[in-house]
N, C-alpha and C. Protein backbone atom coordinates (compact mmCIF):
# COMPACT_ATOMS: atom_id res chain seq x y z
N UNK A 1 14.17 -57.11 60.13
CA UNK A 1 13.52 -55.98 59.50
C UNK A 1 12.37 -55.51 60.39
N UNK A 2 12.33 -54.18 60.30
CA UNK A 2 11.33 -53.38 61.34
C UNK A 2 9.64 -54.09 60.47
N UNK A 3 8.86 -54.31 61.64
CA UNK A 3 7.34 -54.33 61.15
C UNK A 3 6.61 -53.06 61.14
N UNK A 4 6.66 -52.52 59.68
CA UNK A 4 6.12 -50.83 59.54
C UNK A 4 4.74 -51.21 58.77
N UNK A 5 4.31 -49.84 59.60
CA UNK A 5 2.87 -49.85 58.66
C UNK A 5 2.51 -48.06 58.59
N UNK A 6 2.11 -48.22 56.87
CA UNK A 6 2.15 -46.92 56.44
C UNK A 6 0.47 -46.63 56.41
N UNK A 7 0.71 -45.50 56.96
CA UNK A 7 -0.29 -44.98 56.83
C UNK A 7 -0.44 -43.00 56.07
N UNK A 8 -1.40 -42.40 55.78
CA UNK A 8 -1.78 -41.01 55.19
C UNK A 8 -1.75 -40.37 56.14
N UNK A 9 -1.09 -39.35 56.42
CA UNK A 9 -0.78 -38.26 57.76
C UNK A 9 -2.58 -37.75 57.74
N UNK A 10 -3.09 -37.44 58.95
CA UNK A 10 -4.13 -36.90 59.35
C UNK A 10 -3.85 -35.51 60.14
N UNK A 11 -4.57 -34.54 60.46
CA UNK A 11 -4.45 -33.01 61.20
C UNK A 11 -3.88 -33.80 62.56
N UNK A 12 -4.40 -35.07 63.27
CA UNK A 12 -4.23 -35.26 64.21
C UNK A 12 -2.80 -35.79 64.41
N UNK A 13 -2.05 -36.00 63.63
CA UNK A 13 -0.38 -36.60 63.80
C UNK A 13 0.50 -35.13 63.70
N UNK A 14 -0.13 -33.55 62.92
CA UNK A 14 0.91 -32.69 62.96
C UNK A 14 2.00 -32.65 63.97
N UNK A 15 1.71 -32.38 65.12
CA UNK A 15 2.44 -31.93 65.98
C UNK A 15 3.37 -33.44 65.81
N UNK A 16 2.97 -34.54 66.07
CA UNK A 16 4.38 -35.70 66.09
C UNK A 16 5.23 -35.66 65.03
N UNK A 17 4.63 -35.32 63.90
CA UNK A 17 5.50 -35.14 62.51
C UNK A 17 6.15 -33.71 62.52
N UNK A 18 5.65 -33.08 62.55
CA UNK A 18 6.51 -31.55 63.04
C UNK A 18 7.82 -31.70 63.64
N UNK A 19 7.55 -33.10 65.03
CA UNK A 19 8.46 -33.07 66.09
C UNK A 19 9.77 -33.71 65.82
N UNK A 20 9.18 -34.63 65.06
CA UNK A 20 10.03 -35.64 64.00
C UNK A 20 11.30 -34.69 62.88
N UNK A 21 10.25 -33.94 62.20
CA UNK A 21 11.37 -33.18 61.16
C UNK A 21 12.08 -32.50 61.46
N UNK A 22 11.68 -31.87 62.75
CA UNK A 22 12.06 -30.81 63.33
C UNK A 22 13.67 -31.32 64.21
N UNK A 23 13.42 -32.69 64.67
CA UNK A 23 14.44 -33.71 65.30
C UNK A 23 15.50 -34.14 64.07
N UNK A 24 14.72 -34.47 63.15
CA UNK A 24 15.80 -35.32 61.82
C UNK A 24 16.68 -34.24 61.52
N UNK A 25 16.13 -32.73 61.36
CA UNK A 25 16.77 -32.08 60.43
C UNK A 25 17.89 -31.30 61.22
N UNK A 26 17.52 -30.42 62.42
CA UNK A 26 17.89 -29.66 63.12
C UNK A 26 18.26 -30.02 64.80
N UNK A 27 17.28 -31.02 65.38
CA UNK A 27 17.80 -31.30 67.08
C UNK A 27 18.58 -31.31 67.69
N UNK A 28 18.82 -31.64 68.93
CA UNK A 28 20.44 -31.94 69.29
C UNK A 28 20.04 -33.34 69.34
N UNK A 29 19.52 -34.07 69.06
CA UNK A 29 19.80 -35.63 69.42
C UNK A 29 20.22 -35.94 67.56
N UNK A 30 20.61 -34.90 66.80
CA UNK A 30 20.83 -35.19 65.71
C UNK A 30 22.53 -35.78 65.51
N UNK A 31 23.02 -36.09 66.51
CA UNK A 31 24.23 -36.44 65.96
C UNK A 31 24.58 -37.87 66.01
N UNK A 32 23.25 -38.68 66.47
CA UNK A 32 22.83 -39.82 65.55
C UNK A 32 22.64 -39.70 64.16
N UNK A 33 21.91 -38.70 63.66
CA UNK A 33 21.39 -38.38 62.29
C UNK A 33 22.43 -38.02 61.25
N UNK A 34 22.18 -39.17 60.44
CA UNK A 34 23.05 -38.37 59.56
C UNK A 34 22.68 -37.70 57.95
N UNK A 35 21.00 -37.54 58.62
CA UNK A 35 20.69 -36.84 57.64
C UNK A 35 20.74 -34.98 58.12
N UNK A 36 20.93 -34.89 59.09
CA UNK A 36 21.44 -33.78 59.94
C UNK A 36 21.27 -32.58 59.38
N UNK A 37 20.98 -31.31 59.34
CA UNK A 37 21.31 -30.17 58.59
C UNK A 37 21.84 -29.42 59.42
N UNK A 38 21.95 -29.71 60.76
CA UNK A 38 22.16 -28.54 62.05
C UNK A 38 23.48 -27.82 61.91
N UNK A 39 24.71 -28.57 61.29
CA UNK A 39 25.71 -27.83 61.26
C UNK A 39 25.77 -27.12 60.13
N UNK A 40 24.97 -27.08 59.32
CA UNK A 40 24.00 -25.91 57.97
C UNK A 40 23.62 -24.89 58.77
N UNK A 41 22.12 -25.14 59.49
CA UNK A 41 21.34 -24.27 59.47
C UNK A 41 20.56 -24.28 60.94
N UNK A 42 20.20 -23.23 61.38
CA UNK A 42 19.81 -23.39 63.17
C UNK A 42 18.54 -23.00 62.95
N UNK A 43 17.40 -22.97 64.09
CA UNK A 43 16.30 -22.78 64.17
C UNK A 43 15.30 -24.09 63.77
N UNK A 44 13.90 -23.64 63.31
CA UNK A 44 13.51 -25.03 62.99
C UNK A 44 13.37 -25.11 61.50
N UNK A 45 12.95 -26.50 60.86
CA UNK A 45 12.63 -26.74 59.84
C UNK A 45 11.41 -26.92 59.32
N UNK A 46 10.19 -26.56 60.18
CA UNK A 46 9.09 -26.58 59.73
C UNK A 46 8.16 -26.22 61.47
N UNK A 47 6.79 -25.77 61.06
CA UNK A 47 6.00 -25.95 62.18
C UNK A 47 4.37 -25.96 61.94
N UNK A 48 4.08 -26.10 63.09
CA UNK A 48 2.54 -26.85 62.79
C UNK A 48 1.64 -26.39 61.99
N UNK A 49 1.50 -25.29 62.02
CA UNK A 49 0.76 -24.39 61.20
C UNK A 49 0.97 -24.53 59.08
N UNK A 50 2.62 -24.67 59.01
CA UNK A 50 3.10 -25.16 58.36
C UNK A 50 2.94 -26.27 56.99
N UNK A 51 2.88 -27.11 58.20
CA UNK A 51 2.57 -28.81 57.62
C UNK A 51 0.48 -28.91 57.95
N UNK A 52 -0.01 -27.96 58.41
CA UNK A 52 -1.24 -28.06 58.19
C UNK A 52 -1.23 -27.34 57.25
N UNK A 53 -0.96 -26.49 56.59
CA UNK A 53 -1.16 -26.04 54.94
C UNK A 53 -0.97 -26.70 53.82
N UNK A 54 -0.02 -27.25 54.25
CA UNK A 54 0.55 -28.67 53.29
C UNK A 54 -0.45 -29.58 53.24
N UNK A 55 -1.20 -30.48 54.24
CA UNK A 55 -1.74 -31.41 54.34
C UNK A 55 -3.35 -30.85 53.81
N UNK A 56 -3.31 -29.92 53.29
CA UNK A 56 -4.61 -28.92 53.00
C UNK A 56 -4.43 -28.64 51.27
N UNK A 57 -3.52 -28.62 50.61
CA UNK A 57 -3.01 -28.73 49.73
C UNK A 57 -3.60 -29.84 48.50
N UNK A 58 -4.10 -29.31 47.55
CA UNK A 58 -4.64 -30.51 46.21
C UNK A 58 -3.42 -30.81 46.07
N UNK A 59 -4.02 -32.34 45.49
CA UNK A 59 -2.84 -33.49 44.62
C UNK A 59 -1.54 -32.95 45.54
N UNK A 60 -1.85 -33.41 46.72
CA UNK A 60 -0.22 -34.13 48.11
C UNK A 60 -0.62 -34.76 48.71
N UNK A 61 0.08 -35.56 48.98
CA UNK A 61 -0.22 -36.49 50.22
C UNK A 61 1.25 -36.47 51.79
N UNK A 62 0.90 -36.68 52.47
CA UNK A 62 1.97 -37.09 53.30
C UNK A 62 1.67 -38.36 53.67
N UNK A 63 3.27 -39.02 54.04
CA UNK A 63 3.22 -40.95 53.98
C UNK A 63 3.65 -41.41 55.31
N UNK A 64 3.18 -41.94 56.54
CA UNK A 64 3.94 -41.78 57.24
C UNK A 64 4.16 -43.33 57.60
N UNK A 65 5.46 -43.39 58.18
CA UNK A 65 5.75 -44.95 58.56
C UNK A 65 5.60 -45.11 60.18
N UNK A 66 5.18 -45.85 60.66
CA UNK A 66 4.70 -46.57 62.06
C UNK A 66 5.16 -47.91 62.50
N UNK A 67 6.23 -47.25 63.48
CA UNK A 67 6.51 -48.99 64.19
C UNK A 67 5.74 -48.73 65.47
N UNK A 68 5.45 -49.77 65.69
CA UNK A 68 4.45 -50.06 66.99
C UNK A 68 3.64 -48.90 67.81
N UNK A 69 2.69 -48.49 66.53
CA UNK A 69 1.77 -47.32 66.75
C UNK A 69 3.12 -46.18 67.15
N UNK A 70 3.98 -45.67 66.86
CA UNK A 70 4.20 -44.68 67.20
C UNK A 70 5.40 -44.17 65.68
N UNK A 71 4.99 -42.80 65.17
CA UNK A 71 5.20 -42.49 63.97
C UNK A 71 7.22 -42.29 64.22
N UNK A 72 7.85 -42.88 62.88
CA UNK A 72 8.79 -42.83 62.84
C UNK A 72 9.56 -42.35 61.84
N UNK A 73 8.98 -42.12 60.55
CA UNK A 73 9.53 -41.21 59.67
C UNK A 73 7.95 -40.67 58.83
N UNK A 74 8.13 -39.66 57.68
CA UNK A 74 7.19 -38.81 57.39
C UNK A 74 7.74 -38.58 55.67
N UNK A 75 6.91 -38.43 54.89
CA UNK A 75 7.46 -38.09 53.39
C UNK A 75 6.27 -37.67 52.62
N UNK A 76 6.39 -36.55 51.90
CA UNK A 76 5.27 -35.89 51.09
C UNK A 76 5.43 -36.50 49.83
N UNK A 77 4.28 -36.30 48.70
CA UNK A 77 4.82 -37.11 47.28
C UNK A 77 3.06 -35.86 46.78
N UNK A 78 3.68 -35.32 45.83
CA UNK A 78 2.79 -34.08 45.32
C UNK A 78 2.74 -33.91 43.97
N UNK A 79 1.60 -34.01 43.44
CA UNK A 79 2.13 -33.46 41.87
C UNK A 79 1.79 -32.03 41.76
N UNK A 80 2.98 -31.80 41.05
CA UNK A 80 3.49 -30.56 40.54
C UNK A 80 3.98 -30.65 38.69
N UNK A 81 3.34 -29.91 38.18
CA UNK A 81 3.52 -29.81 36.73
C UNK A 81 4.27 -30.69 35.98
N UNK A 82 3.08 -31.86 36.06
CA UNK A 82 3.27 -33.12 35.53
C UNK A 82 4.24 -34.27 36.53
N UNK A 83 5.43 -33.74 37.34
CA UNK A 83 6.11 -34.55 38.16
C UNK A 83 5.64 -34.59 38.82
N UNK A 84 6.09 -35.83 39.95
CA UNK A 84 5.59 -35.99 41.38
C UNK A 84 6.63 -35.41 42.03
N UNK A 85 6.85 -34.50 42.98
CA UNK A 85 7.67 -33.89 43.93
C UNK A 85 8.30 -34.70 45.38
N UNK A 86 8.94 -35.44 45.67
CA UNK A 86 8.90 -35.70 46.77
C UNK A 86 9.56 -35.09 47.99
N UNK A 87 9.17 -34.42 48.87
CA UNK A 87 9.65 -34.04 49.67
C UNK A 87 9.18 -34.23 51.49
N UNK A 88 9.52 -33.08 52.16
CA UNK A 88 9.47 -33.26 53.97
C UNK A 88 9.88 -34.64 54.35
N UNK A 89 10.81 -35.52 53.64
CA UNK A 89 10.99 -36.38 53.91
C UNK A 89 12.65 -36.47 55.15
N UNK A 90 11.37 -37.50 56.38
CA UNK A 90 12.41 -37.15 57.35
C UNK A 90 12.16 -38.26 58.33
N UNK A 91 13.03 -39.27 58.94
CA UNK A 91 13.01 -40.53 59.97
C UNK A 91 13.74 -40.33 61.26
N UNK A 92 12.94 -40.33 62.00
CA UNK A 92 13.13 -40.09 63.54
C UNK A 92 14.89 -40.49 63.64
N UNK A 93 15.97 -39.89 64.50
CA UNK A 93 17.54 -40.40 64.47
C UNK A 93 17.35 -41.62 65.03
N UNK A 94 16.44 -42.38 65.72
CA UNK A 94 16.61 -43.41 66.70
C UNK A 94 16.50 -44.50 65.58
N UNK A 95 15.40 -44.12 64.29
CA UNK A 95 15.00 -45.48 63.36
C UNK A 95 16.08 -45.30 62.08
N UNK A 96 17.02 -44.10 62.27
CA UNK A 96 18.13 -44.28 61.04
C UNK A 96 18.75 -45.15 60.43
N UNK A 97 19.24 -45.46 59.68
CA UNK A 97 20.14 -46.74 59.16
C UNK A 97 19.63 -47.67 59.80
N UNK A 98 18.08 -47.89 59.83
CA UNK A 98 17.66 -49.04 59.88
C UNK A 98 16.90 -50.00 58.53
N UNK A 99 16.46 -49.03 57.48
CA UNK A 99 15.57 -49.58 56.15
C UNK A 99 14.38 -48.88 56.29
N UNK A 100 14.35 -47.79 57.02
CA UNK A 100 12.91 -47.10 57.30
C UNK A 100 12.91 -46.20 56.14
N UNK A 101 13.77 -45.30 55.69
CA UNK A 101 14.07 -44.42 54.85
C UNK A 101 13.28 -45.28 53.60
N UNK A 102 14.28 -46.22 53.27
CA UNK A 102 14.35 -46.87 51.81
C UNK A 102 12.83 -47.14 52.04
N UNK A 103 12.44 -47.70 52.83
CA UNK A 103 10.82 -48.36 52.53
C UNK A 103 9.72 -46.97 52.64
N UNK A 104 10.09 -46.30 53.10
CA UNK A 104 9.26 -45.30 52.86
C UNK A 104 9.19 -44.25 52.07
N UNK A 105 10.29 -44.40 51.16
CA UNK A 105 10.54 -43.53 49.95
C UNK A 105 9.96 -44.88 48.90
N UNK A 106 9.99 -45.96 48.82
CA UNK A 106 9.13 -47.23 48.17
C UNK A 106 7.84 -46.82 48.33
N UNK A 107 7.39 -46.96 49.14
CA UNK A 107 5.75 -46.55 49.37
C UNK A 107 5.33 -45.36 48.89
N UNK A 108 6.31 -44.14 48.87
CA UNK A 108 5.39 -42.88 48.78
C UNK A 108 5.52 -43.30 46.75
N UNK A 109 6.69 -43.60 46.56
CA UNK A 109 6.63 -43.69 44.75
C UNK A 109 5.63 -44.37 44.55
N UNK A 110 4.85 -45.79 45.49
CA UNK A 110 4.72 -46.66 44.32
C UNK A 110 3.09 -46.35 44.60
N UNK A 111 2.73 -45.88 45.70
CA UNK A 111 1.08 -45.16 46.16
C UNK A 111 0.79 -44.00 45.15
N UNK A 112 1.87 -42.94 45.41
CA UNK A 112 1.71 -41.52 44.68
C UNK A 112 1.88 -41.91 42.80
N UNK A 113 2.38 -42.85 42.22
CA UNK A 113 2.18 -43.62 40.94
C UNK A 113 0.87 -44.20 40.71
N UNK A 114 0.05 -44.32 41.69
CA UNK A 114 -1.15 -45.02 41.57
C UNK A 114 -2.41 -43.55 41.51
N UNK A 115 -1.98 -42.58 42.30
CA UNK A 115 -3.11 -41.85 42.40
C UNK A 115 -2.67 -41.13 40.97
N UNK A 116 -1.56 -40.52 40.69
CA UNK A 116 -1.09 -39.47 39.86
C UNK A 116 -0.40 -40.13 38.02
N UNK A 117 -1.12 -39.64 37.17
CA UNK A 117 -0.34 -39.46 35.86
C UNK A 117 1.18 -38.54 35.92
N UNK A 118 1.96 -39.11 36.00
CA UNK A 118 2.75 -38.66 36.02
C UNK A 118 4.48 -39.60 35.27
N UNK A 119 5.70 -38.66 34.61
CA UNK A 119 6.19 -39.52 34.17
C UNK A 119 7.94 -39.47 34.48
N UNK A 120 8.14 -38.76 36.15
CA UNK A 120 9.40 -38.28 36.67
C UNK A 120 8.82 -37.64 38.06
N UNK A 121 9.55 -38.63 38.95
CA UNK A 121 9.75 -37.89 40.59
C UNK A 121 11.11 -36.85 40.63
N UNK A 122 10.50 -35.72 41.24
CA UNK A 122 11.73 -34.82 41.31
C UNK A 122 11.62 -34.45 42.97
N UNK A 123 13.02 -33.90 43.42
CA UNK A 123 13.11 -33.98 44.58
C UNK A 123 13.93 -32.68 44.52
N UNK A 124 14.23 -32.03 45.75
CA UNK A 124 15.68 -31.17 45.90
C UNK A 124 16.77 -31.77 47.14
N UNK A 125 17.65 -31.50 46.76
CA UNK A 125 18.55 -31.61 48.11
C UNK A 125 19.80 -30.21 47.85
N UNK A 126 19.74 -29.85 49.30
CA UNK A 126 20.74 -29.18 49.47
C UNK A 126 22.71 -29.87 48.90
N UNK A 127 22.82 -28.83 47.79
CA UNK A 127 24.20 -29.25 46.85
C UNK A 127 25.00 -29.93 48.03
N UNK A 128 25.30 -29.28 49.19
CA UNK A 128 26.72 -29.87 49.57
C UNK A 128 26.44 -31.15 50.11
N UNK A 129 25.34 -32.02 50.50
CA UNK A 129 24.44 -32.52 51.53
C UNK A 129 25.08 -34.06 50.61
N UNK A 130 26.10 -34.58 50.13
CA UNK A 130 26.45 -35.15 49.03
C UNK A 130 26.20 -36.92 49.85
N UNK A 131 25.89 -36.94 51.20
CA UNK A 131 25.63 -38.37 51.51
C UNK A 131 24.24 -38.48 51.62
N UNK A 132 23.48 -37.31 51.40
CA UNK A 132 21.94 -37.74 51.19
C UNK A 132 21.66 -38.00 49.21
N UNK A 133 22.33 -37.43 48.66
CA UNK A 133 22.81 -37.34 47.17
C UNK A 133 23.17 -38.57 46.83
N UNK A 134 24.07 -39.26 47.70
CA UNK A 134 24.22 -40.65 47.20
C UNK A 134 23.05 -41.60 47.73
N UNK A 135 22.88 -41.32 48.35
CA UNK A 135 20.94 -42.37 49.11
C UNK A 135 20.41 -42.55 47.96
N UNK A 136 20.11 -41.14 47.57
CA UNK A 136 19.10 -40.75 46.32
C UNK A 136 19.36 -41.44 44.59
N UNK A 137 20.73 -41.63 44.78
CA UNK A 137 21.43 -41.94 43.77
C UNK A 137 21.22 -43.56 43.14
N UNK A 138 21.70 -44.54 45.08
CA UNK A 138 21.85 -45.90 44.92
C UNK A 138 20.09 -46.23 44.58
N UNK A 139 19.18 -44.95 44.61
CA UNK A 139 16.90 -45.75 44.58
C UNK A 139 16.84 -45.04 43.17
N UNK A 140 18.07 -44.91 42.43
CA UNK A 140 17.83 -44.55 41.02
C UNK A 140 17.42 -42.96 40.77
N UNK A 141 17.52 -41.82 40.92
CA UNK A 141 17.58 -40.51 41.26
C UNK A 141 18.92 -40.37 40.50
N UNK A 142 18.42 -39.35 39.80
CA UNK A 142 19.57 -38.66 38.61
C UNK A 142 19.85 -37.39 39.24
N UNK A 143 21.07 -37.16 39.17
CA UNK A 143 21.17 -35.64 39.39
C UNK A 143 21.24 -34.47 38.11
N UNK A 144 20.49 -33.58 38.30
CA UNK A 144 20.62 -33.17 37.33
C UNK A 144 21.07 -31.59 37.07
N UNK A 145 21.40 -30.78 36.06
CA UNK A 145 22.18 -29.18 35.84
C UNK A 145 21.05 -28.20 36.46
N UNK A 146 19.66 -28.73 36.96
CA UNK A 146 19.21 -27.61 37.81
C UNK A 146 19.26 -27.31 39.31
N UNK A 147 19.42 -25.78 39.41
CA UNK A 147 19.53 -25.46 40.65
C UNK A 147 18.38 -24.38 41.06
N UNK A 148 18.50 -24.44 42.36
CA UNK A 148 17.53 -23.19 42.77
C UNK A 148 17.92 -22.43 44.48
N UNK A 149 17.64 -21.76 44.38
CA UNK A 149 18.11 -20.47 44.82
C UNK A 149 17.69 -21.30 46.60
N UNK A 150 18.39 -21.23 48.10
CA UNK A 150 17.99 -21.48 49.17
C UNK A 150 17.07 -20.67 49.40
N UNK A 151 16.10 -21.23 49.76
CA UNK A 151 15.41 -19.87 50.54
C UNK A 151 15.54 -19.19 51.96
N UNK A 152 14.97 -17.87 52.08
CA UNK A 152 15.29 -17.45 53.33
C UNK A 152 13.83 -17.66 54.00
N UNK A 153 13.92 -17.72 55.69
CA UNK A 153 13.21 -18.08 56.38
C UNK A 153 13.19 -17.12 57.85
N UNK A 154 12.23 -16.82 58.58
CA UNK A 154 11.75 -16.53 59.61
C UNK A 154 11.99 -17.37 60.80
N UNK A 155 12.35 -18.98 60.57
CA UNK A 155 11.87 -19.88 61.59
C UNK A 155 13.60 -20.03 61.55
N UNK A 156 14.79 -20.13 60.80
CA UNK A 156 15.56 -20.61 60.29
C UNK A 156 16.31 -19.49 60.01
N UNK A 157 18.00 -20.20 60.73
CA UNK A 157 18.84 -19.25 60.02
C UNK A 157 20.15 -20.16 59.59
N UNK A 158 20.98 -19.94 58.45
CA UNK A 158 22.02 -19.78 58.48
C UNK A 158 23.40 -20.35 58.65
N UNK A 159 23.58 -21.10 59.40
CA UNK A 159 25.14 -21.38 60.19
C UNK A 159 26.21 -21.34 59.43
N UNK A 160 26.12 -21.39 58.42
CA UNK A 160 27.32 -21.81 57.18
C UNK A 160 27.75 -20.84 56.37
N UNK A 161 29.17 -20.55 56.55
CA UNK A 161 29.73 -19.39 55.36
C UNK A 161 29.35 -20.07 53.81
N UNK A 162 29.41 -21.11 54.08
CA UNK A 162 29.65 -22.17 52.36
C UNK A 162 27.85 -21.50 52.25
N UNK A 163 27.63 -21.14 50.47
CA UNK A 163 26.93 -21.13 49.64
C UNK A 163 25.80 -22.15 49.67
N UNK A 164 24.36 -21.51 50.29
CA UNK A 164 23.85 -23.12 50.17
C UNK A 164 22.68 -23.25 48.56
N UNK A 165 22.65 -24.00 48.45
CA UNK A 165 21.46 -23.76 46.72
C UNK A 165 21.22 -25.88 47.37
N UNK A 166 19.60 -25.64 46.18
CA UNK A 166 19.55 -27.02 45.78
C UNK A 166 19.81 -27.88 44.49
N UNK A 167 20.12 -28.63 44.20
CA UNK A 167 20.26 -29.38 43.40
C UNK A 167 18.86 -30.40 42.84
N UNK A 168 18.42 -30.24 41.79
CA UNK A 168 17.38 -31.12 41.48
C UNK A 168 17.97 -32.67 40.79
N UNK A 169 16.95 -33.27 41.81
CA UNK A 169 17.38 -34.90 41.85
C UNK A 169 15.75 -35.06 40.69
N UNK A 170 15.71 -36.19 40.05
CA UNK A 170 15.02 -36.81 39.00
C UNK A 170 15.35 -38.11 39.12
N UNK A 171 13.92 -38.64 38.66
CA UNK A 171 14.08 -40.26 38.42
C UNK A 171 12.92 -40.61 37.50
N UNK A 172 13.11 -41.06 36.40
CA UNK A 172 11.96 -41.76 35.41
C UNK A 172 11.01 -42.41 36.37
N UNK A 173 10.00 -42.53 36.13
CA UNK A 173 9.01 -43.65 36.37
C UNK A 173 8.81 -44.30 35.10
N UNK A 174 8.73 -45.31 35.37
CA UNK A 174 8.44 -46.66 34.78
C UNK A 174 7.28 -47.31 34.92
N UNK A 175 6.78 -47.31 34.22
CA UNK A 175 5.48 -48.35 34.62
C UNK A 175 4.78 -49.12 33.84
């Protein structure tokens, strides 16, 4: 098992976390990744300016995981009307299918449960995206009858005739 240590994203990690999501979601070294969106959608998935609005943002945090000082995956956990939101969640292709994911979706629930009243993490994933759907599924994540509309983007376009929407994922908290 990898020796990770989590730490709270600072202004000074944007650009590596940018570089990161920007790699997980869209890169060409994504065909390690199989959290991949590239044969979805081209352009990028976020940028600096971006994720400094985010990180500027009441009640969010970003979570980031660190093997040997150098950042390897990234995950937001936000409350939003009463839920915790989790999202920008994204692990470098090199640390994939290694346990980086799972432990860092552990950390952002069980930190973002400590700061926030809250009594359901909700997430989105793109409908067709059905092997990130099952990830979400086996850490207890319900799928549920809401959807919402893709959005359109400036940075981002497109690739896919297929219909894209999200699907809202849910999971009780317990505590």
């Amino acid at each position: 098992m990898l020796d990770l240590k989590f730490i709270e994203c600072q202004k000074e990690n944007i650009k590596e976390v940018v570089d990161i999501i920007n790699l997980a979601y869209r890169g060409e070294k994504t065909s390690k990744s199989w959290t991949t969106e590239a044969h979805l959608l081209g352009g990028k998935r976020i940028e600096d300016d971006m994720l400094e609005e985010i990180l500027e943002e009441k009640d969010s945090k970003i979570y980031l995981a660190k093997f040997e000082d150098k950042i390897v995956g990234n995950i937001q956990a936000k409350l939003e009307n009463g839920s915790i939101y989790i999202g920008l969640f994204a692990v470098h292709p090199d640390f994939q299918s290694s346990g980086v994911g799972k432990r860092l979706l552990e950390f952002a629930e069980k930190s973002s449960m400590k700061l926030y009243s809250a009594d359901k993490f909700i997430m989105q994933v793109i409908t067709i995206r059905n092997d990130l759907i099952d990830f979400y599924k086996r850490r207890g994540y319900k799928v549920t009858d809401s959807f919402l509309e893709f959005p359109k983007s400036e940075i981002w376009n497109v690739k896919t005739k297929e219909e894209l929407k999200f699907v809202i994922l849910e999971k009780d908290i317990l505590r």
